[in-house]
C-alpha atoms as a PDB file:
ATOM      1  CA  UNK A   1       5.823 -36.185  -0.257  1.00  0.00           C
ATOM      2  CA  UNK A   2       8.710 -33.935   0.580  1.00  0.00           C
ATOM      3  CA  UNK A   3       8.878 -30.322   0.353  1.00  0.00           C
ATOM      4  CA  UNK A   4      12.298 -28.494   0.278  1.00  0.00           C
ATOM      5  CA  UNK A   5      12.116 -25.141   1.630  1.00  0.00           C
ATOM      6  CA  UNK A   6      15.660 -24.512   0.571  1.00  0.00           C
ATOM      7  CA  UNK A   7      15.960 -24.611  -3.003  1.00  0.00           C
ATOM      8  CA  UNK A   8      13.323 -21.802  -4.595  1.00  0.00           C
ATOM      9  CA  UNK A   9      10.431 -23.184  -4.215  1.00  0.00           C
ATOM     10  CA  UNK A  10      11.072 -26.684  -5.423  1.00  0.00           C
ATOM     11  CA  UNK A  11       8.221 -29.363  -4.821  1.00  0.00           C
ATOM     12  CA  UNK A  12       9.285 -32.902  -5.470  1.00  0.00           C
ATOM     13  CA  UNK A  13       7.653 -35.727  -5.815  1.00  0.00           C
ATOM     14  CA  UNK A  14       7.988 -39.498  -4.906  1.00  0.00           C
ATOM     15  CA  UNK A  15      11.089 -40.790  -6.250  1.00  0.00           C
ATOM     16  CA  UNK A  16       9.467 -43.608  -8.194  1.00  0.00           C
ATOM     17  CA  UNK A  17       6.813 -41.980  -9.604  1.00  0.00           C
ATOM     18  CA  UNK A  18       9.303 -38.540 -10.834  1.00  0.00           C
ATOM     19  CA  UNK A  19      10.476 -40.269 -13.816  1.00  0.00           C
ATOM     20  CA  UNK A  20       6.914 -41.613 -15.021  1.00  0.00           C
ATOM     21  CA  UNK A  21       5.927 -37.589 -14.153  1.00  0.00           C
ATOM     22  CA  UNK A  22       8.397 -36.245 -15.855  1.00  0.00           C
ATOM     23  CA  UNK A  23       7.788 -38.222 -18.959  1.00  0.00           C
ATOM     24  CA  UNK A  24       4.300 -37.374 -19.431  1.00  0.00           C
ATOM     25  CA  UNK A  25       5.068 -33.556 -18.491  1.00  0.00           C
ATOM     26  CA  UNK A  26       7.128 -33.421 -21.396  1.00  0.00           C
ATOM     27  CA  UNK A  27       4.642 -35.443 -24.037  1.00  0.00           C
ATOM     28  CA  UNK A  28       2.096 -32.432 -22.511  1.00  0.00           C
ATOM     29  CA  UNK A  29       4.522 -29.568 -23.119  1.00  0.00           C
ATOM     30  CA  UNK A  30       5.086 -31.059 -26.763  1.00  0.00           C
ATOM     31  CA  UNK A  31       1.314 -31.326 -27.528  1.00  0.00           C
ATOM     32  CA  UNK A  32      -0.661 -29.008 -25.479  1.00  0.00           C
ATOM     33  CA  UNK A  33      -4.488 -28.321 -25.964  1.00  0.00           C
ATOM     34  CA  UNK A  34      -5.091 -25.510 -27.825  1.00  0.00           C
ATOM     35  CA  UNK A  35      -6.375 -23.412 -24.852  1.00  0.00           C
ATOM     36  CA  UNK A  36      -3.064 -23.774 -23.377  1.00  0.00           C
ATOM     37  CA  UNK A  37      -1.002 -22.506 -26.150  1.00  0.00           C
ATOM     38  CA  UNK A  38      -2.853 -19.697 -26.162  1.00  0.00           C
ATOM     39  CA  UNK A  39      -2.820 -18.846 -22.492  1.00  0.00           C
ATOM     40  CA  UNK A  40       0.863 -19.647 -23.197  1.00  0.00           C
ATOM     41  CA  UNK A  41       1.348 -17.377 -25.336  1.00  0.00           C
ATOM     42  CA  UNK A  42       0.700 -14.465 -22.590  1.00  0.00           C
ATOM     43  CA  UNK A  43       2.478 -16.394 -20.293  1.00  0.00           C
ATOM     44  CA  UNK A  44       5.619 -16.995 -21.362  1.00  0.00           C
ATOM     45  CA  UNK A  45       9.165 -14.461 -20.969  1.00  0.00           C
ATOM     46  CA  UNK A  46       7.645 -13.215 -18.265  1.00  0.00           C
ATOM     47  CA  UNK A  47       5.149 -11.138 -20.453  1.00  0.00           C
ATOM     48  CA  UNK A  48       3.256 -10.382 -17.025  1.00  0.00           C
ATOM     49  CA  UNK A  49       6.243  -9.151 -15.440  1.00  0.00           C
ATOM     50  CA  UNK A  50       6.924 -13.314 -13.430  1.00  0.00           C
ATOM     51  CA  UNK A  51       8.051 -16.153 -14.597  1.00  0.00           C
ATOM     52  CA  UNK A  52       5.759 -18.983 -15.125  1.00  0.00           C
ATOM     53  CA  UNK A  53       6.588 -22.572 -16.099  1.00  0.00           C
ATOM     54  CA  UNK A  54       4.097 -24.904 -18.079  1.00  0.00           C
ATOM     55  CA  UNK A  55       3.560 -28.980 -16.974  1.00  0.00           C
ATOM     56  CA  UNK A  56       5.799 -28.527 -13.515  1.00  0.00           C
ATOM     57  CA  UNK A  57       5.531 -31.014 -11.301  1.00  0.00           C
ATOM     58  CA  UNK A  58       4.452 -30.387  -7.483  1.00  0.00           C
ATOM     59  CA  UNK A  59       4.569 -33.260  -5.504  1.00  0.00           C
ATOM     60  CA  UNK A  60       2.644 -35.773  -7.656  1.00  0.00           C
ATOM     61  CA  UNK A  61       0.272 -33.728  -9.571  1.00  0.00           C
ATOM     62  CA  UNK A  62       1.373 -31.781 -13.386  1.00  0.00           C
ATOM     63  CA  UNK A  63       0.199 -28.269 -13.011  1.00  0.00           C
ATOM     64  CA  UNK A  64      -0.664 -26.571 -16.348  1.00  0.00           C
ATOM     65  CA  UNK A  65       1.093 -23.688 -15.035  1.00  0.00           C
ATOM     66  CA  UNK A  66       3.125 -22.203 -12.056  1.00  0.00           C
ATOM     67  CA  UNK A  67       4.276 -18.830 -11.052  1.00  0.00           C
ATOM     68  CA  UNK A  68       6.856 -19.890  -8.657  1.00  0.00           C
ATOM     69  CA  UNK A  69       7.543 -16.226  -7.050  1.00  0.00           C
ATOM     70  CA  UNK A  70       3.882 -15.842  -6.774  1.00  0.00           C
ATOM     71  CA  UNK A  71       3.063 -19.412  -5.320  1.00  0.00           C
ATOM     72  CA  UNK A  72       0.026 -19.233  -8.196  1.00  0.00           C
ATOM     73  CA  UNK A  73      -0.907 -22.498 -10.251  1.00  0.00           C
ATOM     74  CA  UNK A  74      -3.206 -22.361 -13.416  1.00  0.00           C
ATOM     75  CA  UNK A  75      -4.976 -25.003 -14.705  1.00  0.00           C
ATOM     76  CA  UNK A  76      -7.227 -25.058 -17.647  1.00  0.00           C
ATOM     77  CA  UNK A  77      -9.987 -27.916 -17.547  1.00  0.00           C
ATOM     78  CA  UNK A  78     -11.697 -29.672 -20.229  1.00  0.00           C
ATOM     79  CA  UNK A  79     -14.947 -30.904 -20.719  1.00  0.00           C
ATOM     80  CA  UNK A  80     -13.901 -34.242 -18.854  1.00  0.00           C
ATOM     81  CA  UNK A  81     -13.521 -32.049 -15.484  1.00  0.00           C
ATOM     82  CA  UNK A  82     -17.372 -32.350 -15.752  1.00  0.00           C
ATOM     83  CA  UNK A  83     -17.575 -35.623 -14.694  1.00  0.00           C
ATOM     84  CA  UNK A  84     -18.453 -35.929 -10.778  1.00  0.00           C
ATOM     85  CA  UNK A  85     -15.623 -38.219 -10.629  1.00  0.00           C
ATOM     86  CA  UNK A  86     -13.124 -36.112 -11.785  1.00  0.00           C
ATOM     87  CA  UNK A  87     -14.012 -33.338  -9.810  1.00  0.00           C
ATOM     88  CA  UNK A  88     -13.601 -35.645  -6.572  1.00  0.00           C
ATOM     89  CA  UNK A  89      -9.904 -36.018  -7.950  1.00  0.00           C
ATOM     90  CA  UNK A  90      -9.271 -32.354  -8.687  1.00  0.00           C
ATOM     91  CA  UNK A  91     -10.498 -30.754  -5.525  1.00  0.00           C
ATOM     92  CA  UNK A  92      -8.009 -33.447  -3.874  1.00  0.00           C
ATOM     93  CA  UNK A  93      -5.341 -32.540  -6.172  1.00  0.00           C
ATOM     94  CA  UNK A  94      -6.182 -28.754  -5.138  1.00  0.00           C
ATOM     95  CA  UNK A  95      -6.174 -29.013  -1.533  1.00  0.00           C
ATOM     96  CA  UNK A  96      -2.712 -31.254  -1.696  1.00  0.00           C
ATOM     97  CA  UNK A  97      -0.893 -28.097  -3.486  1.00  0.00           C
ATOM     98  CA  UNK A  98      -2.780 -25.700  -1.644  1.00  0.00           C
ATOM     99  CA  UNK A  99      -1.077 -27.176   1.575  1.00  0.00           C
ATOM    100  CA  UNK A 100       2.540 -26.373  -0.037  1.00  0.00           C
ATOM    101  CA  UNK A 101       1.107 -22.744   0.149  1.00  0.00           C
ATOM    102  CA  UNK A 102       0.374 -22.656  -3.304  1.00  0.00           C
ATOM    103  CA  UNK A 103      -3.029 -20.454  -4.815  1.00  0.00           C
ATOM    104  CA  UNK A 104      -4.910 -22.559  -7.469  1.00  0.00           C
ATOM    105  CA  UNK A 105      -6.819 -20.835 -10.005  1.00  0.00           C
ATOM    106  CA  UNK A 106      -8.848 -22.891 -12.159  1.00  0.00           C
ATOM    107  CA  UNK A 107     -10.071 -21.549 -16.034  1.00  0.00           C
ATOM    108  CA  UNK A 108     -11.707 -23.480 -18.621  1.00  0.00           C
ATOM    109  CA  UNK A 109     -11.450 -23.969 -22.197  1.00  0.00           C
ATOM    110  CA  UNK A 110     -14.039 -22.059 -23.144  1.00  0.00           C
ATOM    111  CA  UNK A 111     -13.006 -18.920 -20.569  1.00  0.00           C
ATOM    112  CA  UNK A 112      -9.642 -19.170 -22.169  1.00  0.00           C
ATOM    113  CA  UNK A 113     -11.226 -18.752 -26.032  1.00  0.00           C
ATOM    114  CA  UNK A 114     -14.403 -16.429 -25.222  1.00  0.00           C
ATOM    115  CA  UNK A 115     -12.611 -13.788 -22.205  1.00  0.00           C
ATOM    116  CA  UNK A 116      -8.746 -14.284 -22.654  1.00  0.00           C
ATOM    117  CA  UNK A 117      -8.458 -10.482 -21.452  1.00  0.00           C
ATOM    118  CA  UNK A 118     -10.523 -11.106 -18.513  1.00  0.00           C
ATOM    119  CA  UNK A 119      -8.651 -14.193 -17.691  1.00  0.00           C
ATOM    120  CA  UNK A 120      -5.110 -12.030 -18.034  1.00  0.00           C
ATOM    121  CA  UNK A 121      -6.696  -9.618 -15.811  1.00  0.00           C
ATOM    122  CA  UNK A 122      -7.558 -12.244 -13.252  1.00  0.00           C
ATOM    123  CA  UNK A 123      -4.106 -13.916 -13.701  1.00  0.00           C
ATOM    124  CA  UNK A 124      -2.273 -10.483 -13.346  1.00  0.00           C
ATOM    125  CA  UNK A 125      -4.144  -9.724  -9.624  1.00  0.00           C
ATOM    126  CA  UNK A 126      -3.001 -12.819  -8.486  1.00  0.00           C
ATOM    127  CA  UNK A 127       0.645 -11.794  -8.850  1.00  0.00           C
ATOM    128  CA  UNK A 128       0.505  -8.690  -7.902  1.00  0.00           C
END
């Protein structure tokens, strides 16, 4: 893991794995769940004032979304993030961008389709 502090904010990850990373980012930015596109939607051109970036990679790990200026990640979960399992591997994915100084917010589907204005709200505190 390597962490540039001098180009803006960069994270990269392990050489070998960047390509395979890169890759699958892009399949995810072609076909994203539908919760995404519509957090997206608010997201994008800087509607809330920062940049954000969907599928960036940080170190090994594909964050849904990143606010680079605001050191802010986003991820929306699925049912899936239920399993016990899985939530052993996010909280381990959290604390390893967390350490790069990053915040990570989590949302799920259903807070992205039931309180999208609360969830803009939340979003916009962060950056400010």
């Amino acid at each position: 893991m390597i962490f540039n502090r001098n180009k803006a904010n960069y994270c990269y990850s392990d050489p070998v794995l960047y390509p395979i990373l890169k890759e699958h980012a892009k399949r995810m930015k072609e076909y994203p769940t539908d919760a995404e596109r519509l957090l997206w939607l608010h997201l994008q051109k800087s509607k809330l004032g920062l940049p954000f970036r969907r599928q960036y990679i940080i170190v090994d790990n594909i964050a849904d979304f990143v606010c680079l200026p605001a050191r802010l990640v986003i991820e929306i979960y699925g049912g899936y993030h239920d399993d016990i399992r899985q939530q052993y591997h996010d909280q381990a994915r959290t604390n390893e961008i967390e350490k790069l100084g990053f915040n990570v917010i989590r949302f799920t589907n259903e807070d992205i389709f039931t309180r999208l204005d609360e969830v803009i709200d939340m979003i916009k505190n962060k950056i400010t």
